[in-house]
PDB file of N, CA and C in Angstrom:
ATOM      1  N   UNK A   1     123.300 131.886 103.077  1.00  0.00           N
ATOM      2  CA  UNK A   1     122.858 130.763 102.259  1.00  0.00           C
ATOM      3  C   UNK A   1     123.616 130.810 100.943  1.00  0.00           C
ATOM      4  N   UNK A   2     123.575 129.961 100.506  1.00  0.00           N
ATOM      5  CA  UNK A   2     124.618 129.402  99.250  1.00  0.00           C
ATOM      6  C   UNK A   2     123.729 129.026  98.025  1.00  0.00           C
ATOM      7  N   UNK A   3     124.491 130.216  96.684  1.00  0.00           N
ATOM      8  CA  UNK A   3     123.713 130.082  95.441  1.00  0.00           C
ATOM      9  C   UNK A   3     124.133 129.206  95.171  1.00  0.00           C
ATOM     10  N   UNK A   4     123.040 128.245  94.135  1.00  0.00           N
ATOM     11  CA  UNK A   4     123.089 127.016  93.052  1.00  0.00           C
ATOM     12  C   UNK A   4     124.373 127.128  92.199  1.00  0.00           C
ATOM     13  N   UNK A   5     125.167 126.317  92.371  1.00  0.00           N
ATOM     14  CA  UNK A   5     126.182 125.925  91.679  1.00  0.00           C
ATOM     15  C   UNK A   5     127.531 126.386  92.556  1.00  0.00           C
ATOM     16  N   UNK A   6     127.532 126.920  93.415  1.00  0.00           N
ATOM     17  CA  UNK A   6     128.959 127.610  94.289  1.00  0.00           C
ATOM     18  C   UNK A   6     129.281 126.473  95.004  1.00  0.00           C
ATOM     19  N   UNK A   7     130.591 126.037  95.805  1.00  0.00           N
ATOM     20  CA  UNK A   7     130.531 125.136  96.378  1.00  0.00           C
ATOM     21  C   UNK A   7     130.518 125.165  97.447  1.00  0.00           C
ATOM     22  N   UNK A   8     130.167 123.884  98.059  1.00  0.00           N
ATOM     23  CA  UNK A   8     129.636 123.786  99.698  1.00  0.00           C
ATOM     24  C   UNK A   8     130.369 122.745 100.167  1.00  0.00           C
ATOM     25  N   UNK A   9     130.893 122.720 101.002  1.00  0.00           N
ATOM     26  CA  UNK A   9     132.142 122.138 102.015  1.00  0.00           C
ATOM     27  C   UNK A   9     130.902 120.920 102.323  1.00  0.00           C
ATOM     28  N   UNK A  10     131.138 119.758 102.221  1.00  0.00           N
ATOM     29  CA  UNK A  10     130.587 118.631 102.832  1.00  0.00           C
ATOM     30  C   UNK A  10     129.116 118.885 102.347  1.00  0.00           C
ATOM     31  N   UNK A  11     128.571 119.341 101.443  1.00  0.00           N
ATOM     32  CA  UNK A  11     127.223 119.623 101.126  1.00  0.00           C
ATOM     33  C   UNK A  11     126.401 119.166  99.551  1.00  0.00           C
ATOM     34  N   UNK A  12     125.110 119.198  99.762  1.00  0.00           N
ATOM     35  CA  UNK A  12     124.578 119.179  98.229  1.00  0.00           C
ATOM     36  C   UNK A  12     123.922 120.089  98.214  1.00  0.00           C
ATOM     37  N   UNK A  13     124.008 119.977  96.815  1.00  0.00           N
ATOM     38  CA  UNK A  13     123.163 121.155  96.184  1.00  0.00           C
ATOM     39  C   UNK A  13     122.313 119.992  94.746  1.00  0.00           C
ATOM     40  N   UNK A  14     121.017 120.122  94.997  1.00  0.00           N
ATOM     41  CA  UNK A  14     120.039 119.680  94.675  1.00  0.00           C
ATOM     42  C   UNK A  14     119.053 120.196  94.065  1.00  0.00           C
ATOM     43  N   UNK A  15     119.110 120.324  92.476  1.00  0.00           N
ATOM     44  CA  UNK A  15     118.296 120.979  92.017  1.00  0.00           C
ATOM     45  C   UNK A  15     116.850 120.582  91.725  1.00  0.00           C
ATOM     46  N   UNK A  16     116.588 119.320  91.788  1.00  0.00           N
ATOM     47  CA  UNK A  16     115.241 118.708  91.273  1.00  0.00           C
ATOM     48  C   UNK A  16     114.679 119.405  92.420  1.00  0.00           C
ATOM     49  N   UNK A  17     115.247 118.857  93.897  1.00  0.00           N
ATOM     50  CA  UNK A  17     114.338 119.290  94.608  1.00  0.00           C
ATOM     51  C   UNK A  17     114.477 120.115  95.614  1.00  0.00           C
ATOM     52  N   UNK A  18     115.328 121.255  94.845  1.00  0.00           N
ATOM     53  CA  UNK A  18     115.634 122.809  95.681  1.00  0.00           C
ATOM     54  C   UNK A  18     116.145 122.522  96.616  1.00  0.00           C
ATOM     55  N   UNK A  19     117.157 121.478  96.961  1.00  0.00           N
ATOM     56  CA  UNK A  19     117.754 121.346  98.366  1.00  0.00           C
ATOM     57  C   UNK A  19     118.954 122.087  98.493  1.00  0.00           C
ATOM     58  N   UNK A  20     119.229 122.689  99.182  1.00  0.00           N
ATOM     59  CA  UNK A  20     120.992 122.964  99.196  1.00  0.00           C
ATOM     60  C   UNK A  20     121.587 122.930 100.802  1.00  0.00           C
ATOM     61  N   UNK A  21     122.664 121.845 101.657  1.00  0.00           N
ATOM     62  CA  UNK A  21     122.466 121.899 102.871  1.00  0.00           C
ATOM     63  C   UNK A  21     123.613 120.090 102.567  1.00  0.00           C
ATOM     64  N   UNK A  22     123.651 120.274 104.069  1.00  0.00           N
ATOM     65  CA  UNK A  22     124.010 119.047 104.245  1.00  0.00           C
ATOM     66  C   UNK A  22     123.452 117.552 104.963  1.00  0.00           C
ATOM     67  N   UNK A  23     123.203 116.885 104.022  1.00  0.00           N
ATOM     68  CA  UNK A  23     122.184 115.245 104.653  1.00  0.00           C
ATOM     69  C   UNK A  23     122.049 115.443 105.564  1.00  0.00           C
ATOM     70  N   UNK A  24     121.359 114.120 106.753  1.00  0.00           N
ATOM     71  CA  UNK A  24     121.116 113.638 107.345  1.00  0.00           C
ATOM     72  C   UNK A  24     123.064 112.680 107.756  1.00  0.00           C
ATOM     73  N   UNK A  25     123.253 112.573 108.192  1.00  0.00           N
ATOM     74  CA  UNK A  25     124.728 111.730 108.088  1.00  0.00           C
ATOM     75  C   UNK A  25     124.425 110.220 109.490  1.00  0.00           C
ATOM     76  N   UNK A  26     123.185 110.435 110.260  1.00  0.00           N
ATOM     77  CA  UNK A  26     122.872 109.763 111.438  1.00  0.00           C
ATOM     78  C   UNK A  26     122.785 108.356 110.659  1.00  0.00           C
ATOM     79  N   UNK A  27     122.592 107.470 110.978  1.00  0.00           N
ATOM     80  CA  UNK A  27     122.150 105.682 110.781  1.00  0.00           C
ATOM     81  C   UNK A  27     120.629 105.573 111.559  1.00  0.00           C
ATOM     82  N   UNK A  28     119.669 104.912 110.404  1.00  0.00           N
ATOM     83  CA  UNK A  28     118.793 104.275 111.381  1.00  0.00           C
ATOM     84  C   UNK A  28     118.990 102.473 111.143  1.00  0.00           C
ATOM     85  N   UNK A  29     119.498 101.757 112.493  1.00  0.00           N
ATOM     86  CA  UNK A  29     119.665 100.496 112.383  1.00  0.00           C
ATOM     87  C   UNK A  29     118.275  99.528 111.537  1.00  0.00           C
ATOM     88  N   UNK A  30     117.220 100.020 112.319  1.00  0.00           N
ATOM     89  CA  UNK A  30     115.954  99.273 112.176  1.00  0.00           C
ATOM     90  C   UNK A  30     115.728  99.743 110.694  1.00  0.00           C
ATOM     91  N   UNK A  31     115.634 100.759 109.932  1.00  0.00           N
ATOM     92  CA  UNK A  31     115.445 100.877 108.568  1.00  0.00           C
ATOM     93  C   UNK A  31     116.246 100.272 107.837  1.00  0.00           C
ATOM     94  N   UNK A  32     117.426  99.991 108.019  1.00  0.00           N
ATOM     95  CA  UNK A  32     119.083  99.251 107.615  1.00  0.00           C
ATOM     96  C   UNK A  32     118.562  98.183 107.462  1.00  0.00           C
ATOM     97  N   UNK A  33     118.542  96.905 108.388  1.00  0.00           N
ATOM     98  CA  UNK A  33     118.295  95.937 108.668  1.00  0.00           C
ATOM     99  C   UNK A  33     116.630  95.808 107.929  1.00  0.00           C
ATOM    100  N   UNK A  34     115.850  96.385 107.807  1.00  0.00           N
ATOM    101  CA  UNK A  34     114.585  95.993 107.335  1.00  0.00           C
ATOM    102  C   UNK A  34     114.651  96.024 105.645  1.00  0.00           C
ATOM    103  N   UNK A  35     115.423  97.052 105.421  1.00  0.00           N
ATOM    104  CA  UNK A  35     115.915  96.864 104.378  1.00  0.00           C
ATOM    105  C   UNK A  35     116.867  95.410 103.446  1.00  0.00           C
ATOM    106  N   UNK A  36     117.979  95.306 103.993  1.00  0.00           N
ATOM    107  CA  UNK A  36     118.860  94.265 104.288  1.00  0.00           C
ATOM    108  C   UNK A  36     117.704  92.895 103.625  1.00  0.00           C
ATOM    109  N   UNK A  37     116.644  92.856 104.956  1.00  0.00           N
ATOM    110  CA  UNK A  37     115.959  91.695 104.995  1.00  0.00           C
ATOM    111  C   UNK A  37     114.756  91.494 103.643  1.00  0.00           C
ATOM    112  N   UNK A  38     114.505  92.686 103.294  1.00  0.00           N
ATOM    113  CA  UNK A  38     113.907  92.797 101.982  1.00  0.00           C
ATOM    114  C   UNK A  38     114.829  92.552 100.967  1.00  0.00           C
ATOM    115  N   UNK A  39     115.898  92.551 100.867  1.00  0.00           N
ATOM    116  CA  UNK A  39     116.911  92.857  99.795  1.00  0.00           C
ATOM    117  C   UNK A  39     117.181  90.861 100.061  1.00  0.00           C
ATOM    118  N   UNK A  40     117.431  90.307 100.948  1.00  0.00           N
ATOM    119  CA  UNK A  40     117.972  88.735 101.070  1.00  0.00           C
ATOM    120  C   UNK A  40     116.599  88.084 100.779  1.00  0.00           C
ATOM    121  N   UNK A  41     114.985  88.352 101.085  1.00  0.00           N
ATOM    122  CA  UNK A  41     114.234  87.998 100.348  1.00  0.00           C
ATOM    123  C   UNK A  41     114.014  87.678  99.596  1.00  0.00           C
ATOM    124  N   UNK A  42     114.286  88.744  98.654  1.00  0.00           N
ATOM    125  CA  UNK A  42     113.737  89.247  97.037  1.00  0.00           C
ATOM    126  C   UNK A  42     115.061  87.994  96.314  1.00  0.00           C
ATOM    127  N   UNK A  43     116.411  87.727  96.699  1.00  0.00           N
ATOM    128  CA  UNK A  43     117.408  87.193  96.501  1.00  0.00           C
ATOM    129  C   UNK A  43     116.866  86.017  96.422  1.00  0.00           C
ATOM    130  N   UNK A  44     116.701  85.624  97.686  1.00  0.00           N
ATOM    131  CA  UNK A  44     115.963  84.261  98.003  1.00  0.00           C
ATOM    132  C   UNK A  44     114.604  83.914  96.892  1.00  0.00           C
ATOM    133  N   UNK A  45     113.907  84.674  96.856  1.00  0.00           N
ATOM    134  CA  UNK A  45     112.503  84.288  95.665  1.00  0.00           C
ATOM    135  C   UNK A  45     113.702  83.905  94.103  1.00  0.00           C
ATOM    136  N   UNK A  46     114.308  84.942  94.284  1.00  0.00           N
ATOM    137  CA  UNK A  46     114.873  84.868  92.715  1.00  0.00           C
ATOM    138  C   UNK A  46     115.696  83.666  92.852  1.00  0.00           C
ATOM    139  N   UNK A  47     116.438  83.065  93.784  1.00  0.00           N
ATOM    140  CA  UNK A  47     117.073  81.864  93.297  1.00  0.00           C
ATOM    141  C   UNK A  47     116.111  80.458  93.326  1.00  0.00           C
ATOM    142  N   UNK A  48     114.790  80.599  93.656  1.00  0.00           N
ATOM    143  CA  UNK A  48     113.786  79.388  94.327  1.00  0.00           C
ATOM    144  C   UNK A  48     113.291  79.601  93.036  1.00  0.00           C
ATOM    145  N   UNK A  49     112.800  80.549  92.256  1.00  0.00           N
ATOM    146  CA  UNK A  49     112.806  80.623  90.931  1.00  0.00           C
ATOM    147  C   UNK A  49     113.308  79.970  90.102  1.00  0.00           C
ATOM    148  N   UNK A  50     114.554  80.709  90.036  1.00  0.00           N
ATOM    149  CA  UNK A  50     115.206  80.076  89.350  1.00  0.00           C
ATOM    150  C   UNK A  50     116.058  78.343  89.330  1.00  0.00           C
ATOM    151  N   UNK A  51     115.133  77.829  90.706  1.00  0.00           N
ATOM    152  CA  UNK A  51     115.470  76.393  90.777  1.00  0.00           C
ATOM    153  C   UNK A  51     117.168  76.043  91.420  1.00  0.00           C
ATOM    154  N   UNK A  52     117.776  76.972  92.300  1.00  0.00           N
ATOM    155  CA  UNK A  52     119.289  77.228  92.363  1.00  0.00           C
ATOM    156  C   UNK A  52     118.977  77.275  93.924  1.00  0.00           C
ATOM    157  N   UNK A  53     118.099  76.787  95.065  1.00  0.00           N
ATOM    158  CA  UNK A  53     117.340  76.963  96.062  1.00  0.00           C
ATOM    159  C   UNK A  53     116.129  75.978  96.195  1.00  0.00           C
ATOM    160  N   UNK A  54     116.067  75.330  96.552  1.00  0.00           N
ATOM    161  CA  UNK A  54     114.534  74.833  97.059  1.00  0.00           C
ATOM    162  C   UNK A  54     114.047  75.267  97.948  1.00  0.00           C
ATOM    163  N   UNK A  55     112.831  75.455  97.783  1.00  0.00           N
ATOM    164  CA  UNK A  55     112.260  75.999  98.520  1.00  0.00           C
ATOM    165  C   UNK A  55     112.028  75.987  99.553  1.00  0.00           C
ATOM    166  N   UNK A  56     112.421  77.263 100.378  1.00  0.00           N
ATOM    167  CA  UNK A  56     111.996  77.189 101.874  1.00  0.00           C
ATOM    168  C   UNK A  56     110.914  76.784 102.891  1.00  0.00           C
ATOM    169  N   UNK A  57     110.399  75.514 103.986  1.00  0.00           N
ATOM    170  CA  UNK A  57     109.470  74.809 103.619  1.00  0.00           C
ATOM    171  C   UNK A  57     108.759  75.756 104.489  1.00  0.00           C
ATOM    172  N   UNK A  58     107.644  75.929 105.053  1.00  0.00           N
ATOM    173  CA  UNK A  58     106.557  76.947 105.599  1.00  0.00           C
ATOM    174  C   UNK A  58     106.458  76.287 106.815  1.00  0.00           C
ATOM    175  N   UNK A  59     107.274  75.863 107.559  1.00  0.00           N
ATOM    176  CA  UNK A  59     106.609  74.920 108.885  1.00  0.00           C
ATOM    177  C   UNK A  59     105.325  75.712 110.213  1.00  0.00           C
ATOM    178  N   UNK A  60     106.262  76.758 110.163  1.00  0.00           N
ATOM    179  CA  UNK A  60     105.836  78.022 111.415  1.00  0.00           C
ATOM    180  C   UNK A  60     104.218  77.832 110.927  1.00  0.00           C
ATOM    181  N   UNK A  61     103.668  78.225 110.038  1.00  0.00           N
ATOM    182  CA  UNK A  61     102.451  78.774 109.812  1.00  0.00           C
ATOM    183  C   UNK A  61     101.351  77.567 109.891  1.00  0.00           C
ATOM    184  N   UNK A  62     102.338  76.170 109.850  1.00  0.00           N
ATOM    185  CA  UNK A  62     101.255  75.027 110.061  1.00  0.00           C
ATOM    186  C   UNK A  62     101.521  74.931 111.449  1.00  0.00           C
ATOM    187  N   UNK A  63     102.875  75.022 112.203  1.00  0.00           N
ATOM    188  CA  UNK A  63     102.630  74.917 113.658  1.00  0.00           C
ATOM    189  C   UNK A  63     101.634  75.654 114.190  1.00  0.00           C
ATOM    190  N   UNK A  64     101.600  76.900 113.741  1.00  0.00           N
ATOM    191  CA  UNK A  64     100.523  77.545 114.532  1.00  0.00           C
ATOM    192  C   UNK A  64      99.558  77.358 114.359  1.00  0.00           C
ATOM    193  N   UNK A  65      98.363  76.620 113.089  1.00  0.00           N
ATOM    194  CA  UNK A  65      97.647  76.249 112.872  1.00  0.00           C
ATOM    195  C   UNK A  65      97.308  74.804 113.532  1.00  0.00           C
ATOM    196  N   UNK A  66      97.899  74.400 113.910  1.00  0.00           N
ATOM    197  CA  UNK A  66      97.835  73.137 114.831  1.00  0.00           C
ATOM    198  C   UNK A  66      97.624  73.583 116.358  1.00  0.00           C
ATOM    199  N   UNK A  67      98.447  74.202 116.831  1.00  0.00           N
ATOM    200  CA  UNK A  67      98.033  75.179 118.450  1.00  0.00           C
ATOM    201  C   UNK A  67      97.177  75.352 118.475  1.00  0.00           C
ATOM    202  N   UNK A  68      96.568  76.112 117.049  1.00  0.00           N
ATOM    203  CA  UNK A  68      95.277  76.828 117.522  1.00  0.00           C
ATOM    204  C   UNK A  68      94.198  75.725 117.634  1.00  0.00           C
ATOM    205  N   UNK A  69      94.134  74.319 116.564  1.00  0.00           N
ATOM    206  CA  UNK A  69      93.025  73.716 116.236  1.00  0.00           C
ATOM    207  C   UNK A  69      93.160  72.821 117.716  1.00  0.00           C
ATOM    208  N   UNK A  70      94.213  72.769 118.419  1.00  0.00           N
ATOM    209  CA  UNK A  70      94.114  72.201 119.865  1.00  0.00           C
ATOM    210  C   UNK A  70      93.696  72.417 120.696  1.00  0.00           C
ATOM    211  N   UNK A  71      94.136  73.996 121.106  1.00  0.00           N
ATOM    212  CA  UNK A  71      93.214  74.846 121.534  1.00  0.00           C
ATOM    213  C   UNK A  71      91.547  74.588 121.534  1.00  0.00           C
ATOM    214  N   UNK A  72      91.405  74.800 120.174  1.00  0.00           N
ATOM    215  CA  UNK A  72      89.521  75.130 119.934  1.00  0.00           C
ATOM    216  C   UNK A  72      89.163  73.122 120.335  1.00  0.00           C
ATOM    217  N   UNK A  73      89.803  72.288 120.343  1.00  0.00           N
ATOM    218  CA  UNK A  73      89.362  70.872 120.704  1.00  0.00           C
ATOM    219  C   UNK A  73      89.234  70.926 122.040  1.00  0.00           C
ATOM    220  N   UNK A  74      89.929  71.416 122.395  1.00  0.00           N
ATOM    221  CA  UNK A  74      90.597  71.587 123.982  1.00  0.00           C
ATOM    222  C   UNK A  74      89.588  72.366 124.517  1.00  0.00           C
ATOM    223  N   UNK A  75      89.054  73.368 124.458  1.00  0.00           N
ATOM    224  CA  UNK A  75      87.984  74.292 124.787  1.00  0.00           C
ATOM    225  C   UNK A  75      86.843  73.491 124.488  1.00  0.00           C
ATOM    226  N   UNK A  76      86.397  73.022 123.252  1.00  0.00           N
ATOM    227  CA  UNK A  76      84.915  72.542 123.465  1.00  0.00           C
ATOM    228  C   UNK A  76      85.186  71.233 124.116  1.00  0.00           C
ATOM    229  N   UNK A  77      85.930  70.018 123.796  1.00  0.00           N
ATOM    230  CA  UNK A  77      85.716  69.308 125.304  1.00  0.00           C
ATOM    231  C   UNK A  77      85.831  70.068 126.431  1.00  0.00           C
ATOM    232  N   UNK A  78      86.186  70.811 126.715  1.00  0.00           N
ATOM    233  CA  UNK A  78      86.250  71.231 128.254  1.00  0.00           C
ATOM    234  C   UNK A  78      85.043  71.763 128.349  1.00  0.00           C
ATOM    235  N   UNK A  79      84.124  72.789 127.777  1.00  0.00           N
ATOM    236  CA  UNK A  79      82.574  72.958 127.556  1.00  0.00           C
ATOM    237  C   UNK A  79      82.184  71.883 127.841  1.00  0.00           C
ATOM    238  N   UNK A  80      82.158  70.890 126.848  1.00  0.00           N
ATOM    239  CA  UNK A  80      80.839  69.723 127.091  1.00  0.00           C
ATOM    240  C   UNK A  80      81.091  68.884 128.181  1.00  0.00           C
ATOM    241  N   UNK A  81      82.315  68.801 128.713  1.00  0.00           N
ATOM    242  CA  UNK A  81      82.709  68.248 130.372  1.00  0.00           C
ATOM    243  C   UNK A  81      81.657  68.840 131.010  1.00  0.00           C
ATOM    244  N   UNK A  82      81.428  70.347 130.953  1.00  0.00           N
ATOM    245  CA  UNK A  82      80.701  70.532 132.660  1.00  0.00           C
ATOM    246  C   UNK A  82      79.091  70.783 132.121  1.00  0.00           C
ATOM    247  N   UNK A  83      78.845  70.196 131.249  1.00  0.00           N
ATOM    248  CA  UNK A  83      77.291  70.691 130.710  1.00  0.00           C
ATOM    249  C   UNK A  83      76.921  68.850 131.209  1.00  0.00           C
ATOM    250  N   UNK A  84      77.477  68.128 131.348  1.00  0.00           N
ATOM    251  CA  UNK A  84      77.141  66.926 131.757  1.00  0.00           C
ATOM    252  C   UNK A  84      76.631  67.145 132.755  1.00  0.00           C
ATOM    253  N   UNK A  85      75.501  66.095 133.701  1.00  0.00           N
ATOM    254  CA  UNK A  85      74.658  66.293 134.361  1.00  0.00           C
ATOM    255  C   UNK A  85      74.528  64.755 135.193  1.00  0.00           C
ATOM    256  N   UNK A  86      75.436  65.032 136.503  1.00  0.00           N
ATOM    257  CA  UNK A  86      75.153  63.631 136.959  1.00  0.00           C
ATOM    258  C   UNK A  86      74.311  63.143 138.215  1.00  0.00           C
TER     259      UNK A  86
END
């Protein structure tokens, strides 16, 4: 093992937090990319802010709110269809 301050071929030496060794050097795509998508976000708020963007309109979240309220129409007529009595 290798004292603090000597040098290390492809390595750190890390004193805050007693590390001495070499990274991780692998990729995780899905942390990359989730990242990425937080980072074009935060971009995106700041230019809709700043009026340089209009705003992105929300369609998805009313489509699905419409499915569903079809759905629940769709279900209780279909209930009160067979409660009829002929």
């Amino acid at each position: 093992m290798a004292n603090i301050g000597e040098p290390i071929p492809r390595g750190v030496a890390d004193v805050a937090h007693d590390f001495v060794g070499v990274p991780r050097q692998e990729v995780n795509l899905r942390h990359e990319y989730a990242r990425l998508r937080k980072q074009v976000k935060l971009l995106r708020r700041r230019a809709e802010n700043a009026g340089l963007v209009p705003p992105k309109p929300r369609t998805g979240r009313y489509a699905i709110g419409a499915i569903v309220a079809l759905g629940v129409v769709g279900l209780v007529v279909g209930l009160m269809r067979r409660r009829r009595v002929f």
